[in-house]
C-alpha atoms as a PDB file:
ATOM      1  CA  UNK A   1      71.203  19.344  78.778  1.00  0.00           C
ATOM      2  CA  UNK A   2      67.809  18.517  77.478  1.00  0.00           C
ATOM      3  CA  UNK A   3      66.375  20.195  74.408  1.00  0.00           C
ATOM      4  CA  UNK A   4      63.335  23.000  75.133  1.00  0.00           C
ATOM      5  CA  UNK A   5      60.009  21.320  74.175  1.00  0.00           C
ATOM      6  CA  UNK A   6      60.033  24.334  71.653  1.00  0.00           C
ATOM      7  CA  UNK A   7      63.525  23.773  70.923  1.00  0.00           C
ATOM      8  CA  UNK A   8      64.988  22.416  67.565  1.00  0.00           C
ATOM      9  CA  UNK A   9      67.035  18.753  68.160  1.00  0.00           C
ATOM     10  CA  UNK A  10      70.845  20.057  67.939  1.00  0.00           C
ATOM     11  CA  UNK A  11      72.552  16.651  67.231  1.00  0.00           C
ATOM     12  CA  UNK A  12      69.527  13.914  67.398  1.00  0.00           C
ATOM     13  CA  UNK A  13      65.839  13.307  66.211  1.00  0.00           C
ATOM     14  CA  UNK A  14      63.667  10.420  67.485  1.00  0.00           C
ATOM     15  CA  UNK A  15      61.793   8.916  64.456  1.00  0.00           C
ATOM     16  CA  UNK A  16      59.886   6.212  65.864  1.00  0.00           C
ATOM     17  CA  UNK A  17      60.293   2.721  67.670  1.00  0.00           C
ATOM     18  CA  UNK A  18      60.517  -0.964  65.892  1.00  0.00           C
ATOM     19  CA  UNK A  19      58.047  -2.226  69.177  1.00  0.00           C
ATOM     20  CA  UNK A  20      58.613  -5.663  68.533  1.00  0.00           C
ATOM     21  CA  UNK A  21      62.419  -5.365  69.110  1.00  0.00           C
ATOM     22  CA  UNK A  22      62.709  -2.965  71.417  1.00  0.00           C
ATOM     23  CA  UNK A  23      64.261  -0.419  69.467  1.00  0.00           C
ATOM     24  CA  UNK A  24      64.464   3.190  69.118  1.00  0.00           C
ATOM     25  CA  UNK A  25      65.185   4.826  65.375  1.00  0.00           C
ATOM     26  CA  UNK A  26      67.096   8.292  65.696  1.00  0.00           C
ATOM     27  CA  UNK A  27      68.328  10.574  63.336  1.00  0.00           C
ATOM     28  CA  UNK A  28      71.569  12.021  63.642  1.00  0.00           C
ATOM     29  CA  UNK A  29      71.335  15.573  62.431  1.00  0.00           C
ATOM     30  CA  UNK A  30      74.315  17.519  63.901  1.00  0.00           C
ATOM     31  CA  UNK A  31      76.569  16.502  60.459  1.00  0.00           C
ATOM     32  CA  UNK A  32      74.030  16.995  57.847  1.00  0.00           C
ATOM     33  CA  UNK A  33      74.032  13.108  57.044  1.00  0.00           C
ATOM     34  CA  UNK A  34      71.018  12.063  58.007  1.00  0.00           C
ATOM     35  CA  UNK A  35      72.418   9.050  59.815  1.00  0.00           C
ATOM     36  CA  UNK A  36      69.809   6.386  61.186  1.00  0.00           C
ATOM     37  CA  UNK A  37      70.817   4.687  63.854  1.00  0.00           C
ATOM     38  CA  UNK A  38      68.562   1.958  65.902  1.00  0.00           C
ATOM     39  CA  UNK A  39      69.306   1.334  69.534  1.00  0.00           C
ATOM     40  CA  UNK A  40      67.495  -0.560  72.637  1.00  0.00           C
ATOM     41  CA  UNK A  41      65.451   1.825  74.344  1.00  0.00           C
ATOM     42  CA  UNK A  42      67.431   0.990  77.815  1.00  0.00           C
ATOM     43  CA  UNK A  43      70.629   1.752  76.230  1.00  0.00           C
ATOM     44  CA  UNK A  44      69.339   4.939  74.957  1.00  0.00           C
ATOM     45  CA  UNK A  45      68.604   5.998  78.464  1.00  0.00           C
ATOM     46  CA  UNK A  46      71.750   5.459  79.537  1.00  0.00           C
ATOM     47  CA  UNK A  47      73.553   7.073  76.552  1.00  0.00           C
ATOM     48  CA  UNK A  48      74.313  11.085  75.773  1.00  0.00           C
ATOM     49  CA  UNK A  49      71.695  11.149  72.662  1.00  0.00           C
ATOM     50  CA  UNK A  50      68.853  10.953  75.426  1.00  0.00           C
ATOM     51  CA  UNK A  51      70.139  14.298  76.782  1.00  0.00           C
ATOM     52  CA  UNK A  52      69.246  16.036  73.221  1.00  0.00           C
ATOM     53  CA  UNK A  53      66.100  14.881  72.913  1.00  0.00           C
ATOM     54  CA  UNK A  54      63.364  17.464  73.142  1.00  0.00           C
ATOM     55  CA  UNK A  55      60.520  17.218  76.332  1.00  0.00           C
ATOM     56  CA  UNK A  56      58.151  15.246  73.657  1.00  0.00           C
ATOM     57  CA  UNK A  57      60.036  13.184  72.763  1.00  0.00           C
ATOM     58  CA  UNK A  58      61.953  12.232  76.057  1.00  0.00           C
ATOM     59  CA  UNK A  59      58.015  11.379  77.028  1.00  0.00           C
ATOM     60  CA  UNK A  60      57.626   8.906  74.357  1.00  0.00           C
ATOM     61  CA  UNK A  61      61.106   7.423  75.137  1.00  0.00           C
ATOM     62  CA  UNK A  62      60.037   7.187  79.095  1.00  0.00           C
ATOM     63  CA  UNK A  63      56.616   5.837  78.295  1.00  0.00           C
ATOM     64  CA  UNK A  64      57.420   2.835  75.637  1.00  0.00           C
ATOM     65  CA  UNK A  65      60.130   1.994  78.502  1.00  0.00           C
ATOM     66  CA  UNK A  66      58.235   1.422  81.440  1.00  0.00           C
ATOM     67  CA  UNK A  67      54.819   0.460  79.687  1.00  0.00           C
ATOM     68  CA  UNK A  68      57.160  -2.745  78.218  1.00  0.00           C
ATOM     69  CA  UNK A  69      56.364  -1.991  74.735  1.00  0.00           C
ATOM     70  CA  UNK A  70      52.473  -1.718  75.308  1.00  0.00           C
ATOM     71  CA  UNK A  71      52.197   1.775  74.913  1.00  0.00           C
ATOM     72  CA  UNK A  72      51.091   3.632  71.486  1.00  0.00           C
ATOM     73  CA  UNK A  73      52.868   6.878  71.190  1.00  0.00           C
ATOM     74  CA  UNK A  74      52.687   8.946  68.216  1.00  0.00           C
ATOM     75  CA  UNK A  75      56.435   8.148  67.171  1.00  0.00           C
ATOM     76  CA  UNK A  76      55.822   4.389  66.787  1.00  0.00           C
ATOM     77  CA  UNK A  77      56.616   3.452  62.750  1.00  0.00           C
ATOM     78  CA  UNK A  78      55.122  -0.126  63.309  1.00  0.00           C
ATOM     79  CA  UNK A  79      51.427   1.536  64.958  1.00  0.00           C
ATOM     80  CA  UNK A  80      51.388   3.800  61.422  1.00  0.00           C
ATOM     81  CA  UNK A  81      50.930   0.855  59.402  1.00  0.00           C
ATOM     82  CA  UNK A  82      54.482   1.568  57.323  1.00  0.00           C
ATOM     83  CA  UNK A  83      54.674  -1.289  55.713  1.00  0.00           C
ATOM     84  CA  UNK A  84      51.618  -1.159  53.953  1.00  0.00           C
ATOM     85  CA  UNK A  85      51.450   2.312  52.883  1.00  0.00           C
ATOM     86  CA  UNK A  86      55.035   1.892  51.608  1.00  0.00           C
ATOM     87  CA  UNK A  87      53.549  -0.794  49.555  1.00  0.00           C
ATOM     88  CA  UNK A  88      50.585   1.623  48.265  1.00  0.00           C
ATOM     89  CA  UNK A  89      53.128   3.871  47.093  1.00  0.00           C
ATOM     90  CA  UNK A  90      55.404   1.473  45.583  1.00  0.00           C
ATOM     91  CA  UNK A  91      52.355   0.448  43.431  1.00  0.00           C
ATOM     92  CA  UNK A  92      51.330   3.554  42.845  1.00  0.00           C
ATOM     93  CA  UNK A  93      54.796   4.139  41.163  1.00  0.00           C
ATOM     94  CA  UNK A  94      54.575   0.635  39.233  1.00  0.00           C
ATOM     95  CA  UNK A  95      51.549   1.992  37.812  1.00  0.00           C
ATOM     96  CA  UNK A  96      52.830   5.230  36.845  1.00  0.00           C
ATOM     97  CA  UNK A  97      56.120   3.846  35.118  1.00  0.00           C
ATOM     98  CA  UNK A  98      53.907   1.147  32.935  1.00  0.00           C
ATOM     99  CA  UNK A  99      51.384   3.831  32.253  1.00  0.00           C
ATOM    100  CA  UNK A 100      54.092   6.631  31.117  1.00  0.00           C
ATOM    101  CA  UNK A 101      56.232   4.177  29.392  1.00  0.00           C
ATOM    102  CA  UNK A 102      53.316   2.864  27.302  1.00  0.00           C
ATOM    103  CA  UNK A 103      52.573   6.035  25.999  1.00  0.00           C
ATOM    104  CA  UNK A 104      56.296   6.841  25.162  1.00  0.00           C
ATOM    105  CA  UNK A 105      56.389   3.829  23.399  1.00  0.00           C
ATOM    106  CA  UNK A 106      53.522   4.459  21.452  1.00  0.00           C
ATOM    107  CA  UNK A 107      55.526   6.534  18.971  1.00  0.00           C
ATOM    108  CA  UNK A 108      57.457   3.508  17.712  1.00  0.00           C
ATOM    109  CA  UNK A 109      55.516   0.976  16.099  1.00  0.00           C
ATOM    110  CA  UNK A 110      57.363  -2.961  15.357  1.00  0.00           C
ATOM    111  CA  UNK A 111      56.459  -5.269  13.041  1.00  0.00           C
ATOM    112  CA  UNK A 112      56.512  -9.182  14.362  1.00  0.00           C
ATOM    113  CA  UNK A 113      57.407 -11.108  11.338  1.00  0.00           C
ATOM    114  CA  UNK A 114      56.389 -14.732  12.291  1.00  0.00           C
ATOM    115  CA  UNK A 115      52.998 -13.552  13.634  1.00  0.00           C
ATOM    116  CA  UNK A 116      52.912 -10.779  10.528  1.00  0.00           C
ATOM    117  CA  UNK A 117      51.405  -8.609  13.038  1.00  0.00           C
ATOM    118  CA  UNK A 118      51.922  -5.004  13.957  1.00  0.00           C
ATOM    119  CA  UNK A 119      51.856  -3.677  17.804  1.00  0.00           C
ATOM    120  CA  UNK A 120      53.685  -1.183  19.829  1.00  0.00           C
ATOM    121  CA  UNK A 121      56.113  -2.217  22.622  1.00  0.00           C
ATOM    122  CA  UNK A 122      54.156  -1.031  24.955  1.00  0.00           C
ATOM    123  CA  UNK A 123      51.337  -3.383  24.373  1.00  0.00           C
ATOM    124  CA  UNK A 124      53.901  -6.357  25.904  1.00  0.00           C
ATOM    125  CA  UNK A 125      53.753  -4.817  29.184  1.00  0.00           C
ATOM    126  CA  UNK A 126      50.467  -2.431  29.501  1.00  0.00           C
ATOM    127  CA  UNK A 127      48.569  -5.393  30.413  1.00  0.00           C
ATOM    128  CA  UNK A 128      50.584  -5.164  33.426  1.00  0.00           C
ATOM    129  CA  UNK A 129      48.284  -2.237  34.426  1.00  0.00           C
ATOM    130  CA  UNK A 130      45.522  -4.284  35.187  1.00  0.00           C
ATOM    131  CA  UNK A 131      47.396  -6.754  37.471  1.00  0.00           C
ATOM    132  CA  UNK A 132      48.710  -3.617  39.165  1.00  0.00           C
ATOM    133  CA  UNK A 133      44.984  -2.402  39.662  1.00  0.00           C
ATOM    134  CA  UNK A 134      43.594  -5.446  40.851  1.00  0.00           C
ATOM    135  CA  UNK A 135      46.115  -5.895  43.479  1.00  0.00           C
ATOM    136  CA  UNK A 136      45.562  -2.664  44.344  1.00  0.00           C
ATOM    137  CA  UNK A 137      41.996  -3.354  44.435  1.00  0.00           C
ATOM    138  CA  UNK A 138      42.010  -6.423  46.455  1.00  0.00           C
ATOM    139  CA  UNK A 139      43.717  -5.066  49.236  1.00  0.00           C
ATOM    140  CA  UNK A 140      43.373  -1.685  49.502  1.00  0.00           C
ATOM    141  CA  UNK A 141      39.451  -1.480  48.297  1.00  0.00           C
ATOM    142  CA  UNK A 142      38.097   0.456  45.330  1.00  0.00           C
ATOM    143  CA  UNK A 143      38.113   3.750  46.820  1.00  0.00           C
ATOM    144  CA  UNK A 144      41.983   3.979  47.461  1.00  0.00           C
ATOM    145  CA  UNK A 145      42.646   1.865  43.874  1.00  0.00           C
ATOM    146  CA  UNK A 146      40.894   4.841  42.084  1.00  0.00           C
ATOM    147  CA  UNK A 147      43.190   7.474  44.124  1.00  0.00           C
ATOM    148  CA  UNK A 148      45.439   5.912  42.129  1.00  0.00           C
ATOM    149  CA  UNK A 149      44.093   5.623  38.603  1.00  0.00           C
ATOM    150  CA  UNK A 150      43.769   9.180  38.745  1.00  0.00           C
ATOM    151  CA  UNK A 151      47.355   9.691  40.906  1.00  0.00           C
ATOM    152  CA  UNK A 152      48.847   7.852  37.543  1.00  0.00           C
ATOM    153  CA  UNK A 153      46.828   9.604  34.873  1.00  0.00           C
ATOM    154  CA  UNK A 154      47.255  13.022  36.368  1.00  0.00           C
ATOM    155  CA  UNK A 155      51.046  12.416  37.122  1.00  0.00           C
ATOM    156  CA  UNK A 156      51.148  11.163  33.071  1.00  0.00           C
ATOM    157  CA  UNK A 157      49.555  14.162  31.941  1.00  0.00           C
ATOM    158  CA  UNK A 158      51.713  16.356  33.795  1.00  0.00           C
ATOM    159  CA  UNK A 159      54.887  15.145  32.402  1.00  0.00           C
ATOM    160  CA  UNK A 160      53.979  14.948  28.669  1.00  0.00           C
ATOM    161  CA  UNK A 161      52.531  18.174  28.754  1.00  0.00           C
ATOM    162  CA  UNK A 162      56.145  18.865  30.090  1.00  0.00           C
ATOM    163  CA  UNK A 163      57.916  17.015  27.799  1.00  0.00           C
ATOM    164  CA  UNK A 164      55.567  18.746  25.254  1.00  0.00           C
ATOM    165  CA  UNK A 165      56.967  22.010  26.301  1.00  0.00           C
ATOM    166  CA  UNK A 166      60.481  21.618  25.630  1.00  0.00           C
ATOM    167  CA  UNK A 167      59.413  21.179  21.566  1.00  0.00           C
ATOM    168  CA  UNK A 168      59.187  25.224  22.181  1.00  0.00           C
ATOM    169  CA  UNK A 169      62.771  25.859  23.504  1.00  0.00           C
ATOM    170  CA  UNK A 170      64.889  26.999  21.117  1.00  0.00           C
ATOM    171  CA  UNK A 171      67.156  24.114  20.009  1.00  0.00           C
ATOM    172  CA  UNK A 172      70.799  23.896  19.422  1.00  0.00           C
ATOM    173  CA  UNK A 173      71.968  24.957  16.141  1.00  0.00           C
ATOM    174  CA  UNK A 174      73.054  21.684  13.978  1.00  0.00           C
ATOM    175  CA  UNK A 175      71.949  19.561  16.360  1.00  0.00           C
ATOM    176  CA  UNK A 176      70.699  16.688  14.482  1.00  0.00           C
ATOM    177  CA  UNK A 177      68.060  15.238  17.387  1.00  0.00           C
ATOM    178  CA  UNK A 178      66.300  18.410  17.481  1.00  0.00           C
ATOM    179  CA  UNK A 179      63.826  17.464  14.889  1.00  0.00           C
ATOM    180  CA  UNK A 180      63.334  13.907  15.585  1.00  0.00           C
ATOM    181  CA  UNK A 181      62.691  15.066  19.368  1.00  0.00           C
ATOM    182  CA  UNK A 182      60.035  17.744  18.358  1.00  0.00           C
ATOM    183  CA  UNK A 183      58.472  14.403  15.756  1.00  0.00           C
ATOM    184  CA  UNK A 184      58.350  12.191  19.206  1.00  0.00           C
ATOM    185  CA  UNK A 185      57.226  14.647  21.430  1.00  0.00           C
ATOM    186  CA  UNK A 186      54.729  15.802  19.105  1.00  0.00           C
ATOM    187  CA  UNK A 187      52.931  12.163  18.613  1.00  0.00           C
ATOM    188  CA  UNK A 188      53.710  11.304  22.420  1.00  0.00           C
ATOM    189  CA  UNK A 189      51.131  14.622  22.842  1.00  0.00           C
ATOM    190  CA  UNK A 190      48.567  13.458  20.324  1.00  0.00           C
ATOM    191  CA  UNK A 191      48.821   9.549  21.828  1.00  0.00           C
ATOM    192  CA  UNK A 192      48.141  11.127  25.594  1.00  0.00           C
ATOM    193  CA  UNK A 193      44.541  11.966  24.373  1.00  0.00           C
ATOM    194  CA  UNK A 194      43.557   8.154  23.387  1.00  0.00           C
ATOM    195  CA  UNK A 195      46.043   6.621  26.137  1.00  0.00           C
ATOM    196  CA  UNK A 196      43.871   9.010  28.959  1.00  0.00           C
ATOM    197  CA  UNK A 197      40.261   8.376  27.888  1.00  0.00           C
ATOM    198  CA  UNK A 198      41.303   4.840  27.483  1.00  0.00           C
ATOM    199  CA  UNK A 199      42.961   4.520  30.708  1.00  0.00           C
ATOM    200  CA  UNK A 200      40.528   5.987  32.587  1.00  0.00           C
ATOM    201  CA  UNK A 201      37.547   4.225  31.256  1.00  0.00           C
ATOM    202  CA  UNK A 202      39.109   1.219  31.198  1.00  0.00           C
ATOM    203  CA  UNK A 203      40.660   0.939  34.473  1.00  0.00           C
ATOM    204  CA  UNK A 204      37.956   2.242  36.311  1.00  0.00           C
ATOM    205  CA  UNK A 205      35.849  -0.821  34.923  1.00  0.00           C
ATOM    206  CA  UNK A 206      38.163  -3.417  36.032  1.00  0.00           C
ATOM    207  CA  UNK A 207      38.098  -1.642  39.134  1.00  0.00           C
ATOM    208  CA  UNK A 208      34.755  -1.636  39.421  1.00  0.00           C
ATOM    209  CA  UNK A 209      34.407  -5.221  38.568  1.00  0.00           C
ATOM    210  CA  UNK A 210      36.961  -6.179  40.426  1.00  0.00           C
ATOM    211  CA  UNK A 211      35.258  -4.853  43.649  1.00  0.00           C
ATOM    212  CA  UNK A 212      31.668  -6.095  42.475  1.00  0.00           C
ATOM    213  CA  UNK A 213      32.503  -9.647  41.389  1.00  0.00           C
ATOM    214  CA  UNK A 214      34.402 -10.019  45.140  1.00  0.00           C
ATOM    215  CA  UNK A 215      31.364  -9.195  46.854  1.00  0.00           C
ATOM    216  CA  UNK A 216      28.988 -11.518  44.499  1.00  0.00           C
ATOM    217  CA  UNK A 217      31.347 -14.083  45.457  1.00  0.00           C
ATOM    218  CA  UNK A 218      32.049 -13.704  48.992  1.00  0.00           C
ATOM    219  CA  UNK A 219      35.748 -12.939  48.651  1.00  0.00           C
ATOM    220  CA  UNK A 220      36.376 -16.324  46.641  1.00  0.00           C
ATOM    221  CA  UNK A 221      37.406 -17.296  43.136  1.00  0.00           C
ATOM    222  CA  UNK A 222      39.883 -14.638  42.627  1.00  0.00           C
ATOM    223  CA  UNK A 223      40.567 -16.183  39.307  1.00  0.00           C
ATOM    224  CA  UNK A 224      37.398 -15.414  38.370  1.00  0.00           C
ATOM    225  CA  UNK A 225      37.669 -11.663  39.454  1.00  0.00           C
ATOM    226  CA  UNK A 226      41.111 -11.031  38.119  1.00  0.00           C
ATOM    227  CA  UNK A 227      40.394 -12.513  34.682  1.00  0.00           C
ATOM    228  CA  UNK A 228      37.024 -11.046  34.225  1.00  0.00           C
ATOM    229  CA  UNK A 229      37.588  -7.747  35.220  1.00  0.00           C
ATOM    230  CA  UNK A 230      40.641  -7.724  32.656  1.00  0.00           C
ATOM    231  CA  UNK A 231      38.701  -9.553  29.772  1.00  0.00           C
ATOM    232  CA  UNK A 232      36.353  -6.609  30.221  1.00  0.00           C
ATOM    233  CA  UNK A 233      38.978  -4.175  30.912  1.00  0.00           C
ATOM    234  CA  UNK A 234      40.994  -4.773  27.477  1.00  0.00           C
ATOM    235  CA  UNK A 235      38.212  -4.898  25.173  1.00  0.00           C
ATOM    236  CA  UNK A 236      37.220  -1.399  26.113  1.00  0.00           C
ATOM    237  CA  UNK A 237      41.124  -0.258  26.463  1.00  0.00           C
ATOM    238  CA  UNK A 238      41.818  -1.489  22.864  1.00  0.00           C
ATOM    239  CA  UNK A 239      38.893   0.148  21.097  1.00  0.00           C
ATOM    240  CA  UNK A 240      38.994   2.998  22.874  1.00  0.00           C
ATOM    241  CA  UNK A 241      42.632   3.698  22.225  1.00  0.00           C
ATOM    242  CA  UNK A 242      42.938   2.746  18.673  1.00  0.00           C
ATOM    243  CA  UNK A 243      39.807   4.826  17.162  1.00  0.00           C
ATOM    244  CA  UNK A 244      40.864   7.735  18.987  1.00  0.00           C
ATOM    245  CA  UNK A 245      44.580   7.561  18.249  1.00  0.00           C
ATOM    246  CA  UNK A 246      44.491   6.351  14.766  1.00  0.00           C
ATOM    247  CA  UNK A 247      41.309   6.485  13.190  1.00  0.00           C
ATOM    248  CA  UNK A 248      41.253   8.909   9.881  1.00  0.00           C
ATOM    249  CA  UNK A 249      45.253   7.586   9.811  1.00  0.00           C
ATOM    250  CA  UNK A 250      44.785   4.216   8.242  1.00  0.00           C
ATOM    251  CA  UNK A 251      41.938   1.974   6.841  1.00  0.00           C
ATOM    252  CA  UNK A 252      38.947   0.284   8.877  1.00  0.00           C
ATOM    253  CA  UNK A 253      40.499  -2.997   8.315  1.00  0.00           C
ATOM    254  CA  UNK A 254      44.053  -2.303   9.679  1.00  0.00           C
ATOM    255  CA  UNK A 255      42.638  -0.489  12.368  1.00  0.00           C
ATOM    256  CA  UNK A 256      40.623  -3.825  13.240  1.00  0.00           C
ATOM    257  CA  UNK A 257      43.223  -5.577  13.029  1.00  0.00           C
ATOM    258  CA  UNK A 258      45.942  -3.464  15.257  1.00  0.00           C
ATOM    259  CA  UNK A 259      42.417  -3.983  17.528  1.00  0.00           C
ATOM    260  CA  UNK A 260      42.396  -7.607  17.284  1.00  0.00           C
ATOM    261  CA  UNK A 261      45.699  -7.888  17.728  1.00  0.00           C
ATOM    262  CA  UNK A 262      45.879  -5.735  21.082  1.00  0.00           C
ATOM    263  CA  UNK A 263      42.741  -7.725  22.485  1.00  0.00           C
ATOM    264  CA  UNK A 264      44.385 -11.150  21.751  1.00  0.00           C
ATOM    265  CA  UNK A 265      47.697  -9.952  23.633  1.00  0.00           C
ATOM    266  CA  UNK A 266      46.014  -8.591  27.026  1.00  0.00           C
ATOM    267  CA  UNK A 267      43.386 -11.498  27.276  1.00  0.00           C
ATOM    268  CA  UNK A 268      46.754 -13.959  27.335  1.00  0.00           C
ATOM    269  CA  UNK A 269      47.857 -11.728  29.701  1.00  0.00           C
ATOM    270  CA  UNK A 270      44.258 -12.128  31.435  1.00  0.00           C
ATOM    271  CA  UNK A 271      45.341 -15.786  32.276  1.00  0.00           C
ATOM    272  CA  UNK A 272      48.703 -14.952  33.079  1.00  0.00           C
ATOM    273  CA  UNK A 273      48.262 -12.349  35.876  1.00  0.00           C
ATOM    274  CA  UNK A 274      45.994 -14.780  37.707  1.00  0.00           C
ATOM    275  CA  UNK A 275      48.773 -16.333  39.083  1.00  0.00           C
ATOM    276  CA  UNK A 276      51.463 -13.122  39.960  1.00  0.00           C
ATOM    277  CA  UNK A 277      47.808 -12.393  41.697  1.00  0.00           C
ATOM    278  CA  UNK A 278      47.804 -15.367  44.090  1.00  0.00           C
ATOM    279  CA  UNK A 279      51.112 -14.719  44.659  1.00  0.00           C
ATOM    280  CA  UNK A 280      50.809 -10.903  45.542  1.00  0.00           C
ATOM    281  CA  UNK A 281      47.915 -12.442  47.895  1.00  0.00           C
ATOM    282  CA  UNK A 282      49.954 -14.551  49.599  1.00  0.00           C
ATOM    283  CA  UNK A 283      52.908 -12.208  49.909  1.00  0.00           C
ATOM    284  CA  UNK A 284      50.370  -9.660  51.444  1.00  0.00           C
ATOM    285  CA  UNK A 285      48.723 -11.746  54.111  1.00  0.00           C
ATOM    286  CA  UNK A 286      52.076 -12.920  55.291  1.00  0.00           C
ATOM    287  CA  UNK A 287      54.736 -10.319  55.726  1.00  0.00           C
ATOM    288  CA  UNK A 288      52.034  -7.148  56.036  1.00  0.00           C
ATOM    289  CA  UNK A 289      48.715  -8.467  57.320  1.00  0.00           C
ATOM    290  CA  UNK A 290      50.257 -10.882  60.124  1.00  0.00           C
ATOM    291  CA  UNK A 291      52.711  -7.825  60.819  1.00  0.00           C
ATOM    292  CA  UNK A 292      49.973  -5.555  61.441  1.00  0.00           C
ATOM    293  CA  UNK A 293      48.024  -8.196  63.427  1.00  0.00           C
ATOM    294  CA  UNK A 294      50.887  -8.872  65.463  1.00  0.00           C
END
């Protein structure tokens, strides 16, 4: 018998329909699983799972059916757009993961003998931020790519201060990490200051550039755009950072030249992301702009 319209689903849950197949997604729920299945939406009709759907629901099943697909109804996943918020999210995370692993990082500084140069690891993939933004930028707009500058810094914070807590828990006695842990946690704290104003300033510039510079130029030369906004983007990152973080700790001139040294790194990045951004382009228009067209 069919479900109440206030009624909870007993065995099955209808989660939406793949339109351009056909298809129905359900959720088996009588087991505890979570089990997705997909079937047609004429074989549902004819099967038992159709007599535990709830009034709603048997609605949306009946209308996609006899409208041939046509019909919007508010279970279909491909109408929502899916794909491309599942993409906003996934970068969102990217970001988050470079972000929070840079500042871990920070606490270990390596010395690269055949360039006689100092960095932290972190500097390798940082840079990585910026390609991150600007794809963000380019096809979600500036509004949503700040949503997630401050999704990623706020996120940050809240696990370091976290992290930060745990120096306070009484430790195990002899245990021979506890003091090294309370060392790292204690400059990962003092780093989050720098790495945040840093972040923030700098990101929202590229961002900002990023958006300006694409509607100077019509939408073209996203070369341009991509490299610009990260020239610009660095510089500010890299000063920013290092004064705050380590100024007082070490002389002018090694602070310089940690600076130098950081610039040099994300401008060859600079050049580099221009092409993972054609690429992200390309990837975007054809498997989440022609889906949503279609």
């Amino acid at each position: 018998m069919m479900a109440d319209n206030g009624e909870v689903n007993r065995k099955y849950k209808l989660l939406g329909f793949e339109s351009s197949k056909g298809l129905a997604v359900i959720m088996g729920i009588s087991t505890g699983t979570g089990k997705v299945i997909k079937i047609k939406i004429s074989e549902l009709l004819r099967s038992e799972i159709v007599d535990d759907l709830s009034v709603e629901e048997m609605k949306s099943v009946y209308k996609k059916f006899y409208s041939r697909g046509g019909a919007l109804t508010a279970y279909d996943v491909s109408d929502r757009n899916e794909r491309s918020w599942m993409i906003y999210v996934s970068l969102n995370l990217l970001l988050f993961a470079l972000y929070m692993f840079s500042n871990i990082s920070a606490t270990k500084l390596v010395y690269v003998e055949w360039l006689d140069i100092v960095v932290t690891p972190g500097v390798f993939l940082y840079p990585l931020t910026f390609l991150v933004v600007d794809v963000l930028n380019e096809f979600y707009g500036l509004r949503l790519a700040r949503k997630a500058i401050l999704f990623t810094f706020a996120s940050n914070a809240l696990v370091t201060g976290l992290l930060s807590a745990t120096i306070y828990l009484p430790g195990l006695s002899g245990w021979k990490l506890d003091i090294p842990y309370s060392e790292v946690m204690s400059h990962v704290s003092s780093v989050l200051l720098a790495s945040s104003v840093s972040f923030i300033f700098s990101e929202y510039v590229n961002s900002y550039l990023l958006s300006k510079i694409k509607v100077l130029t019509n939408s073209r030369f996203l070369f341009f755009r991509v490299f610009l906004s990260t020239f610009f983007a660095a510089l500010i990152d890299s000063f920013v950072f290092c004064f705050i973080a380590f100024y007082g700790s070490m002389t002018n001139a090694e602070l310089l030249d940690i600076v130098y040294v950081q610039i040099a790194i994300k401008i060859c990045f600079a050049f580099f992301n221009i092409l993972p951004a054609y690429g992200a382009r390309f990837l975007f228009k054809r498997f989440v702009a022609e889906g949503q067209a279609s």
